[in-house]
Protein backbone atom coordinates (compact mmCIF):
# COMPACT_ATOMS: atom_id res chain seq x y z
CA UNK A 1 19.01 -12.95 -21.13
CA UNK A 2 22.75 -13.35 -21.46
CA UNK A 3 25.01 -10.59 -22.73
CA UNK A 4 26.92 -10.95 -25.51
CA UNK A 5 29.31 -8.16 -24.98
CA UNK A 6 31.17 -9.22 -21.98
CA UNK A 7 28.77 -7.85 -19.43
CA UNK A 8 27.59 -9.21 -16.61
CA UNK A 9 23.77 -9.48 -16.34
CA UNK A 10 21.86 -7.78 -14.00
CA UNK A 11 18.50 -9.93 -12.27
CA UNK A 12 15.91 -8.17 -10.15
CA UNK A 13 14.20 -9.79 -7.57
CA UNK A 14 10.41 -11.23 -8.77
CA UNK A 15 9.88 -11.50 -5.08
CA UNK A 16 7.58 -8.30 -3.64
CA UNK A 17 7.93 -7.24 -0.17
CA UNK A 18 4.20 -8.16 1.62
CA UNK A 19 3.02 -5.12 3.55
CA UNK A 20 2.67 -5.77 7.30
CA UNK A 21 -0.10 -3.67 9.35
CA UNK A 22 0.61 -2.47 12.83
CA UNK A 23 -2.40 -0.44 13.16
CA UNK A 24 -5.96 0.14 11.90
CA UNK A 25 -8.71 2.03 12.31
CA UNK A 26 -12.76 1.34 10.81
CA UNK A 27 -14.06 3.55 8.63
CA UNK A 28 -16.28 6.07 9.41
CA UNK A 29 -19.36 7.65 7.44
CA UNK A 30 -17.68 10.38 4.96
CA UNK A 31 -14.76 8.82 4.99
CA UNK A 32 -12.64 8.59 2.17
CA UNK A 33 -9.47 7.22 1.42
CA UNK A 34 -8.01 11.07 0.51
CA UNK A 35 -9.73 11.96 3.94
CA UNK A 36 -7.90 9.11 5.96
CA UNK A 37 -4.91 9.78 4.54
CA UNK A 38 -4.98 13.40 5.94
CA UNK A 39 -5.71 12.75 9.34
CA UNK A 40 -3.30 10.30 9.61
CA UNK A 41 -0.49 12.50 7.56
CA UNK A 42 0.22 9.52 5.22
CA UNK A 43 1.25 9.85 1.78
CA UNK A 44 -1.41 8.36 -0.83
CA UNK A 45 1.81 6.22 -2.05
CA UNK A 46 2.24 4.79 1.65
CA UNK A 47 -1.61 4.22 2.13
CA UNK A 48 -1.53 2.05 -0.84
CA UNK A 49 0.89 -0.01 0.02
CA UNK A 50 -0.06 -0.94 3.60
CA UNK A 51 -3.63 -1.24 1.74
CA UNK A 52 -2.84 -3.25 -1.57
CA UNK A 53 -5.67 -4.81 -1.85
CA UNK A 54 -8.43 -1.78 -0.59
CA UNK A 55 -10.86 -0.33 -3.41
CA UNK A 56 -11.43 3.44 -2.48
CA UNK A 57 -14.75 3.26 -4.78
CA UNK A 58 -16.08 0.92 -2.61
CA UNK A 59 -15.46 1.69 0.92
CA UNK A 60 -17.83 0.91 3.86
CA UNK A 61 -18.63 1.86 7.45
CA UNK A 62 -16.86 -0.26 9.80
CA UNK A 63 -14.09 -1.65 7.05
CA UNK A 64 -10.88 -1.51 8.91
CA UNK A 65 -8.26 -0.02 7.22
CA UNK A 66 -4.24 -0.14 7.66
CA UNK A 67 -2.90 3.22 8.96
CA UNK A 68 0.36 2.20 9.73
CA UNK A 69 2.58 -0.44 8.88
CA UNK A 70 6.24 -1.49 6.94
């Protein structure tokens, strides 16, 4: 889109940051995501993001799961 008005346009970048994981751990009967994220202090927000592709319905014994990362 071009302004009209004299203004400069404003892009933002299409390009998302990839999550990289620098530690894991496997999950372990009762688990849950809500339970990981308290025993590893990490916002639900954070877990997510280091985890984009994780489906909390679904989780399984043994499925290793990123606990830390940037």
């Amino acid at each position: 889109m071009i302004p009209t008005d004299g203004a400069k346009a404003t892009y933002r970048s299409l390009v998302q940051r990839i999550p990289v994981c620098t530690s894991v751990v496997g999950v372990q009967t009762g688990d849950s995501c809500f339970s990981i994220t308290q025993r590893f202090k990490l916002s639900l927000g954070f877990f997510g993001y280091i985890n984009p592709n994780l489906n909390c319905k679904k989780l399984f014994v043994g499925e290793w799961i990123c606990i830390d990362g940037n």
